[in-house]
Protein backbone atom coordinates (compact mmCIF):
# COMPACT_ATOMS: atom_id res chain seq x y z
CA UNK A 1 2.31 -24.93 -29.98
CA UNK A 2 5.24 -26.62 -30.07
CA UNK A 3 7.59 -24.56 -31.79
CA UNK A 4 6.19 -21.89 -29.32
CA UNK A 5 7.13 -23.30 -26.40
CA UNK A 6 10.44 -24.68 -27.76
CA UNK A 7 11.34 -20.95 -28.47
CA UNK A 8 9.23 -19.11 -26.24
CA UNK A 9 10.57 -15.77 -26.96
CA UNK A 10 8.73 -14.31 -23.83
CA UNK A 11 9.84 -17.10 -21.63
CA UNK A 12 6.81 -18.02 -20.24
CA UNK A 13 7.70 -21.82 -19.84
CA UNK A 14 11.62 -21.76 -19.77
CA UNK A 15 13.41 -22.63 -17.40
CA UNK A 16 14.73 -19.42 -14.93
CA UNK A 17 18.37 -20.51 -15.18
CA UNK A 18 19.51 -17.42 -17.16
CA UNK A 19 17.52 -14.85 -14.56
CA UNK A 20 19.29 -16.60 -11.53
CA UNK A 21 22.48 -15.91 -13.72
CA UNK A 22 21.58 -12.29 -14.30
CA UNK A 23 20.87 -12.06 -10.99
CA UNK A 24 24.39 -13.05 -9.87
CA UNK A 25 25.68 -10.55 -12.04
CA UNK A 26 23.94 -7.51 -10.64
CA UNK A 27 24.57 -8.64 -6.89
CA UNK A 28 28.41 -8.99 -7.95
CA UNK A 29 27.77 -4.72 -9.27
CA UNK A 30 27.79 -5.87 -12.85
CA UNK A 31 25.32 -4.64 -15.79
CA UNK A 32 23.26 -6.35 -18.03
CA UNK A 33 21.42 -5.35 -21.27
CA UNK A 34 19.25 -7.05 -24.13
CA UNK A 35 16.83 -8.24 -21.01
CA UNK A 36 13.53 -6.89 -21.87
CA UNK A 37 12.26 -10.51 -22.83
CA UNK A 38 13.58 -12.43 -19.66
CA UNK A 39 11.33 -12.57 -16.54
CA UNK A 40 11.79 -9.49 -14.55
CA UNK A 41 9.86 -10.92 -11.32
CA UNK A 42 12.16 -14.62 -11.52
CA UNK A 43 15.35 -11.50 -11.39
CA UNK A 44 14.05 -10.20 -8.53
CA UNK A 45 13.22 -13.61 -6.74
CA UNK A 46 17.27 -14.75 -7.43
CA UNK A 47 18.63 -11.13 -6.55
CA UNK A 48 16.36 -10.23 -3.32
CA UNK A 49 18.60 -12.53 -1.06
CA UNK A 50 21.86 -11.88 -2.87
CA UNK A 51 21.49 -8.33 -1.39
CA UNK A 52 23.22 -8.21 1.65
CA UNK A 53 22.07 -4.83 2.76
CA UNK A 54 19.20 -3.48 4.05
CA UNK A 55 16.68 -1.57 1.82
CA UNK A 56 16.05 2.40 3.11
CA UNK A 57 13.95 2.96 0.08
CA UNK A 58 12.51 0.34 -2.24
CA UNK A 59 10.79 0.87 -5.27
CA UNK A 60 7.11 -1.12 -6.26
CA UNK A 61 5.99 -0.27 -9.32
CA UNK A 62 5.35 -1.01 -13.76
CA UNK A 63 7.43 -0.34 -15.95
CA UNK A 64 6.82 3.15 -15.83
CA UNK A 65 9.13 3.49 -12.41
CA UNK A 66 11.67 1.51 -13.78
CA UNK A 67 13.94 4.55 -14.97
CA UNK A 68 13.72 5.99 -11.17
CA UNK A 69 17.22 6.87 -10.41
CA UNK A 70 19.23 5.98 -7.42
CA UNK A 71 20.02 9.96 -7.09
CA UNK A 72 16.21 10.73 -6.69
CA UNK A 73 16.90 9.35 -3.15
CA UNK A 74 20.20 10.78 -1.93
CA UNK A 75 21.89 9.19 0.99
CA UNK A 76 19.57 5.86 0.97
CA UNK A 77 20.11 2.94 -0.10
CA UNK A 78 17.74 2.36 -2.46
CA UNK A 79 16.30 -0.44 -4.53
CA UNK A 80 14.24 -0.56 -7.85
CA UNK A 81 12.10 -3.09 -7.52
CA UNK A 82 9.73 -2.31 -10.19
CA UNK A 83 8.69 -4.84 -13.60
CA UNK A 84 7.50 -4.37 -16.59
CA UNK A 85 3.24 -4.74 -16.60
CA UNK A 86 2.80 -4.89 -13.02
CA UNK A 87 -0.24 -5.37 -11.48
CA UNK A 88 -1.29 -5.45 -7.76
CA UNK A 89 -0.52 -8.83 -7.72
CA UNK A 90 3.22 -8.05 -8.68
CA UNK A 91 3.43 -5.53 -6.60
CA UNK A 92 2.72 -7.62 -3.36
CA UNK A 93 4.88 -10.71 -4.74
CA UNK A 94 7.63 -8.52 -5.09
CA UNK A 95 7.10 -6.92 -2.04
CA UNK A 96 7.30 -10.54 -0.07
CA UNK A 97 10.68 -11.02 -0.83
CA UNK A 98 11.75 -8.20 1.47
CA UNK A 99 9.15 -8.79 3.88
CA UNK A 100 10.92 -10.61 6.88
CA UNK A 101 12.63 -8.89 10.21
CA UNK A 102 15.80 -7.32 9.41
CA UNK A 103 14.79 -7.45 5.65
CA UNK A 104 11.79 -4.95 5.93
CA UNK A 105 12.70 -1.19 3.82
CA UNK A 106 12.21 1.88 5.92
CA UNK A 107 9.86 3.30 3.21
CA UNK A 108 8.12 1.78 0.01
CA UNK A 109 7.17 4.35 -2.78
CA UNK A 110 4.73 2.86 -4.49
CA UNK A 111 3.79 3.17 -7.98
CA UNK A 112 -0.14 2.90 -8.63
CA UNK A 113 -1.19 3.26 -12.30
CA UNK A 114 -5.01 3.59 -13.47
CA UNK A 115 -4.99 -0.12 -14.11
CA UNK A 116 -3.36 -1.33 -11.37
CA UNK A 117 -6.57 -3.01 -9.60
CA UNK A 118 -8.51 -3.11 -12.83
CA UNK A 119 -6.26 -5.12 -15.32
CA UNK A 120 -6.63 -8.37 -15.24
CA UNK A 121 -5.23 -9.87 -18.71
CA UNK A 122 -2.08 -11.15 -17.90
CA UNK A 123 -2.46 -13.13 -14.94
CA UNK A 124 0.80 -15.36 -15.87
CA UNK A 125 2.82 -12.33 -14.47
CA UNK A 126 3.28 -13.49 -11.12
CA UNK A 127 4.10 -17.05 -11.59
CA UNK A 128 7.58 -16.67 -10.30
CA UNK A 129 6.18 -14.70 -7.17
CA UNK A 130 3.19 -16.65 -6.34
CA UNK A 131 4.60 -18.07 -3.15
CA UNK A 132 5.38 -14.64 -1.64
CA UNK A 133 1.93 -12.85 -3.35
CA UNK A 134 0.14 -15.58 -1.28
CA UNK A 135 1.75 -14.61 1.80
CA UNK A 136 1.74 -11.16 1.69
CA UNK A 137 -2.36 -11.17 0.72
CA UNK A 138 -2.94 -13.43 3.62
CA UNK A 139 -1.07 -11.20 6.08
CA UNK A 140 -2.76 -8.24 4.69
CA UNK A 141 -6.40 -9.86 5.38
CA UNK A 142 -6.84 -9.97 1.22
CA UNK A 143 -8.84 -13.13 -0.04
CA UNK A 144 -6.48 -15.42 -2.09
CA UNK A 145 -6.77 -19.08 -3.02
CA UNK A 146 -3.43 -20.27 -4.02
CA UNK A 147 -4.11 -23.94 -5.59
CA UNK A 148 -6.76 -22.13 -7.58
CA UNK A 149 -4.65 -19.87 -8.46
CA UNK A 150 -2.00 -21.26 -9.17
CA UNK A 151 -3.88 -23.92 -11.57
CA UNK A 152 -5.42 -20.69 -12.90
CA UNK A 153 -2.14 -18.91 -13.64
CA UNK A 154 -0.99 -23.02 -15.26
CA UNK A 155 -3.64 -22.54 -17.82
CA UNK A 156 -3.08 -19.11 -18.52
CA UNK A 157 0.47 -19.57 -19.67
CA UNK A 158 -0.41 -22.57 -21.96
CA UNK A 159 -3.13 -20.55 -23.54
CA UNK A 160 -0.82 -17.96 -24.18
CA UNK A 161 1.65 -20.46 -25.71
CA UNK A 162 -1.26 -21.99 -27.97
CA UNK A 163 -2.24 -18.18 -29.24
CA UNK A 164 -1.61 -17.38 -33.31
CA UNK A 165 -0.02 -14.18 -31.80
CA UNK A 166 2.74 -15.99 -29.70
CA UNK A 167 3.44 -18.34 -32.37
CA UNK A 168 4.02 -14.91 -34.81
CA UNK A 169 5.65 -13.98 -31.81
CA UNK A 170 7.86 -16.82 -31.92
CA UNK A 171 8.25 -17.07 -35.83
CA UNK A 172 10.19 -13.64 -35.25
CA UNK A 173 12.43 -14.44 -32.96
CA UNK A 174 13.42 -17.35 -34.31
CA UNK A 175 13.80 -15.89 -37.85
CA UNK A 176 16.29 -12.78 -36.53
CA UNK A 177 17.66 -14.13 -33.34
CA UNK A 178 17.63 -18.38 -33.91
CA UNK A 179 16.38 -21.06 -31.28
CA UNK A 180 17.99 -19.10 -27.92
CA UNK A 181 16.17 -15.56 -28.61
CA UNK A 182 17.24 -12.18 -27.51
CA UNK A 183 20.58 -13.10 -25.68
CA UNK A 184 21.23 -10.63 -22.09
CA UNK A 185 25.24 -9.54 -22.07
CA UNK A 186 26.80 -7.86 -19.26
CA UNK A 187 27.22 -4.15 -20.43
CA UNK A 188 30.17 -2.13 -20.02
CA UNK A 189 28.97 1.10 -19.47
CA UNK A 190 25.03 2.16 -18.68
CA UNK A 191 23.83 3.64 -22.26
CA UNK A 192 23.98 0.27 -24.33
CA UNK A 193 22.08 -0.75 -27.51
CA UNK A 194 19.32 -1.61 -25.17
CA UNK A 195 18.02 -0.85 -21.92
CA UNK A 196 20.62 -1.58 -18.97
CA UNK A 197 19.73 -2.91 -15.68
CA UNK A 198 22.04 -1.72 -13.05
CA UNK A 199 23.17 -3.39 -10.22
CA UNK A 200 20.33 -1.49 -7.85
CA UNK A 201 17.21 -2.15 -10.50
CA UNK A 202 17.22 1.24 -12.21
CA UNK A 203 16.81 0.73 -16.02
CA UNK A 204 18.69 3.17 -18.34
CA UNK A 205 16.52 3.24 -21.54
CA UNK A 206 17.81 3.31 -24.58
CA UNK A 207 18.17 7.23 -25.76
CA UNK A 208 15.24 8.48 -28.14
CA UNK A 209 14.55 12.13 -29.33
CA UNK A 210 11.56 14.06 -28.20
CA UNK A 211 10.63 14.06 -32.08
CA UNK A 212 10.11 10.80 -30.88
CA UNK A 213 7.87 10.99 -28.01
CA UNK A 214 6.30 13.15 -29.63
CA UNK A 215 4.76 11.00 -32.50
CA UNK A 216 4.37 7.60 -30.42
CA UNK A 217 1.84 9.88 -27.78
CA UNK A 218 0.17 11.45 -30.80
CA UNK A 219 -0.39 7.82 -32.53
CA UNK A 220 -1.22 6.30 -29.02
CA UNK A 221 -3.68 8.73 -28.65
CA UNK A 222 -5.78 9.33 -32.04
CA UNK A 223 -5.42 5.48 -33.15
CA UNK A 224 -6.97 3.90 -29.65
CA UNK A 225 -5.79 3.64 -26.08
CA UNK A 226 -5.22 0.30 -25.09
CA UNK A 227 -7.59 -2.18 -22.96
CA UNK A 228 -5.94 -1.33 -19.52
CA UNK A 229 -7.86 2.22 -19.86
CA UNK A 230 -11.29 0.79 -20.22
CA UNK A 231 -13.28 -0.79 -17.00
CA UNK A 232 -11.78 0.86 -14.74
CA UNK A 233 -13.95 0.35 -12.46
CA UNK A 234 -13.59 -3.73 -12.45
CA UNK A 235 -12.39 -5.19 -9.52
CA UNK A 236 -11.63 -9.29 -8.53
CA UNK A 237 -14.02 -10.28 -5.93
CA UNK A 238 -12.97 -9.35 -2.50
CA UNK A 239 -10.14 -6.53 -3.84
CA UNK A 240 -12.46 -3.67 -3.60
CA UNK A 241 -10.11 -1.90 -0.66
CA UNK A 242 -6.85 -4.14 -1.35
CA UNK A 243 -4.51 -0.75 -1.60
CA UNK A 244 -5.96 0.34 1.39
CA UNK A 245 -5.36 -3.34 2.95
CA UNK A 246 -1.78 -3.50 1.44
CA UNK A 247 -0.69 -0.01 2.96
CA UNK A 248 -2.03 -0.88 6.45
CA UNK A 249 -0.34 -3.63 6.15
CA UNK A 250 2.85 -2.01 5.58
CA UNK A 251 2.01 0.74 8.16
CA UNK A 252 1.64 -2.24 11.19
CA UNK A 253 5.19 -3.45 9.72
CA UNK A 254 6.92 0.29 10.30
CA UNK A 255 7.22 0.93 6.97
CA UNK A 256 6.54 4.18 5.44
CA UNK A 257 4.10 3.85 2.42
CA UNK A 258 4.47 6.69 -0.77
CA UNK A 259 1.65 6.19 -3.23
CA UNK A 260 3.43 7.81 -6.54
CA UNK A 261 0.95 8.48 -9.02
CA UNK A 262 3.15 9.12 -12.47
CA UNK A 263 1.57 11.74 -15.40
CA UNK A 264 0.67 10.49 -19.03
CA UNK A 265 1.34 13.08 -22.18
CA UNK A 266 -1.01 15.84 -22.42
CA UNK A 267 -2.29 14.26 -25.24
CA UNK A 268 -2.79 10.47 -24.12
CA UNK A 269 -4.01 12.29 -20.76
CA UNK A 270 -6.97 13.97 -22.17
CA UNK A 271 -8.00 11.52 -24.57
CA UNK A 272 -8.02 8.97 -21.34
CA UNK A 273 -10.90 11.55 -19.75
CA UNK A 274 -12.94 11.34 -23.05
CA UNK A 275 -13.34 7.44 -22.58
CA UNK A 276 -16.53 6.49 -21.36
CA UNK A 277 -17.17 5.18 -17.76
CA UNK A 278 -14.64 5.68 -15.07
CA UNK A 279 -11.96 7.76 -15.94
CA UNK A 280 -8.42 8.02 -14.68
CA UNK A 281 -9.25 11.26 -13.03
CA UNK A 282 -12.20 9.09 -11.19
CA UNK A 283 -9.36 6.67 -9.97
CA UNK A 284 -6.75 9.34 -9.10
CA UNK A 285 -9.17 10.93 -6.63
CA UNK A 286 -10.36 7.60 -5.23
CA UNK A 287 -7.05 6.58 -4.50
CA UNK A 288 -5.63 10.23 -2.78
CA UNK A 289 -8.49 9.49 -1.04
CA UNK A 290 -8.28 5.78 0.48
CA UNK A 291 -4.26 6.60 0.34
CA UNK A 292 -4.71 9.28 2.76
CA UNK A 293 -7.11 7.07 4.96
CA UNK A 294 -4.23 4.37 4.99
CA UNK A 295 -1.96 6.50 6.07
CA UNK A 296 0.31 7.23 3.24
CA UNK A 297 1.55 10.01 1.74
CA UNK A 298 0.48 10.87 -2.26
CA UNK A 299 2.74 12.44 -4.91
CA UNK A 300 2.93 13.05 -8.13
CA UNK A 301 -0.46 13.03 -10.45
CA UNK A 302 -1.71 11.46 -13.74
CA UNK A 303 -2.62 14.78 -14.98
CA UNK A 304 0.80 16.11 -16.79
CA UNK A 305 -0.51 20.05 -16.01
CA UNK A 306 -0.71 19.15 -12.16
CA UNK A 307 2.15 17.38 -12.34
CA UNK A 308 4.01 19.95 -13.75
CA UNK A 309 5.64 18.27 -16.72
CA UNK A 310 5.59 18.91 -20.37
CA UNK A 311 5.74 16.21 -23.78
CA UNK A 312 9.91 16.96 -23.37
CA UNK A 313 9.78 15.15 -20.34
CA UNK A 314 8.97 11.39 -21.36
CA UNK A 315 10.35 8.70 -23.64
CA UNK A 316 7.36 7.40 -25.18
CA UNK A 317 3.67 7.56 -24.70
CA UNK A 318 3.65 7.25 -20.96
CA UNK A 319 7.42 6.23 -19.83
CA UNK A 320 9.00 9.37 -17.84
CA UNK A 321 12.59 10.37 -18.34
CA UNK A 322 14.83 9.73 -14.81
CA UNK A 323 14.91 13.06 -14.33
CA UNK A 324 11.47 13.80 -14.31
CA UNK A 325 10.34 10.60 -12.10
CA UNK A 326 13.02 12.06 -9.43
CA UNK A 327 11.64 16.03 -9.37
CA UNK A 328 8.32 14.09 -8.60
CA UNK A 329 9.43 12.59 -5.69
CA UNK A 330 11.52 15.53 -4.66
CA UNK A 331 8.29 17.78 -4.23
């Protein structure tokens, strides 16, 4: 446990120094690559009120919305707020840090996946946020309980750290990368040996071949979906209507609310609708639904067919290519 936390490749208990440095560089219009393993939400903490600007459009959303271009919203200024895993939690701690007079955007698209309000297994991803998830859920009329939960997301962390996996995890990284990990440079142009952050929160992934996409959706598929597909139907106590809650919310604040719903591969698509108990079809309708009774305005699908894009237009098993993220919020 130890030698986990002294390496802690996933910086779960290091200190944020290097984020609030990252952050500095992207407010000054710099790039950075190699960050995958640094927290995105302690970035956006640091960089929120190093913008000096106003948000038109800002981006909520997992790490599926992260390759949304700038261009997708021509003429606005426009901010990608989205992390890698989120969860509804992240999505209303990330939200908080623009949520003041004078700092509120003009419209949030918001990116709801399947598992958005039904994933629960990584509750240490708002630890950096938790003061402005807490004020957001209060405002919003959601339960929340922040010395429990905050004790809650203590213990999850150090549970984490005490795993077999994250001392693997750690072994690695310390066997091809030493005691400091993955190190973040600034990059000099957007297409670097890994993904780029730019300056607005856009992430330029690093290039892959369709061959490629092809054979991670066809393994994702036949060999097992992950847990986020299953239970879909779970909910914390007291979150049954918390989308509905957090785009009223929004609404009373003048800001218009986008509910993006982004397509999966044909293939990882209809294997999802063979799982048993609620499917992601059963969420997609329940939330065009309760969307449409908040007031917002629903785009895009999980269905690929609907959605009108083919296996050419993603990266991976469910990550979108830029230009396909932008035609869905051009329709």
């Amino acid at each position: 446990m130890a030698f986990s936390a002294w390496v802690d490749p996933a910086h779960l208990v290091t200190p944020k120094s290097a984020e609030r440095e990252i952050a500095r560089v992207l407010a000054s219009g710099g790039m950075v690559t190699d960050v995958p393993n640094y927290d995105d939400r302690a970035i956006e903490k640091y960089l929120a009120p190093l913008r000096s600007e106003r948000a038109e459009v800002l981006m909520l959303g997992s790490s599926r919305m992260t390759p949304m271009p700038a261009s997708a919203f021509p003429g606005k200024r426009f901010f990608n707020a989205a992390v890698q895993g989120a969860l509804f939690d992240d999505l209303v701690g990330v939200y908080g840090l623009y949520d003041a007079a004078g700092r509120r955007p003009n419209r949030v698209v918001l990116n709801v996946d399947p598992w958005t309000e039904s994933w629960d297994g990584d509750i240490a991803g708002w630890g950096a946020l938790a003061d402005e998830r807490a004020t957001v859920l209060r405002r919003a009329g959601i339960p929340v309980s922040p010395l429990r939960e905050r004790l809650a997301l203590t213990a999850s962390k150090w549970r984490t750290l005490a795993t077999p996996e994250y001392f693997r995890l750690s072994v690695f990284s310390f066997r091809h990368y030493g005691a400091r990990g993955v190190v973040w440079r600034v990059a000099d142009h957007a297409q670097n040996a890994d993904r780029t952050l730019l300056p607005d929160g856009t992430i330029v992934w690093k290039e892959t071949t369709p061959e490629r996409a092809v054979v991670a959706a066809h393994g994702y598929a036949t060999h097992g979906l992950d847990e986020r597909f299953h239970h879909l139907e779970h909910r914390a106590p007291g979150r049954a209507d918390a989308i509905d809650k957090f785009v009223r919310y929004l609404n009373d604040e003048g800001v218009n609310v986008t509910v993006l719903l982004v397509p999966f591969p044909p293939e990882v698509y209809d294997a999802a609708l063979r799982l048993p108990g609620r499917t992601i079809a059963d969420v997609e309708r329940d939330l065009r639904a309760s969307a449409t009774r908040a007031g917002a305005l629903v785009l895009g699908s999980y269905d690929p067919r609907v959605a009108g894009v083919t296996m050419g237009d993603f990266f991976d098993e469910d990550h979108l290519r830029p230009e396909a993220l932008a035609r869905l919020v051009a329709r």
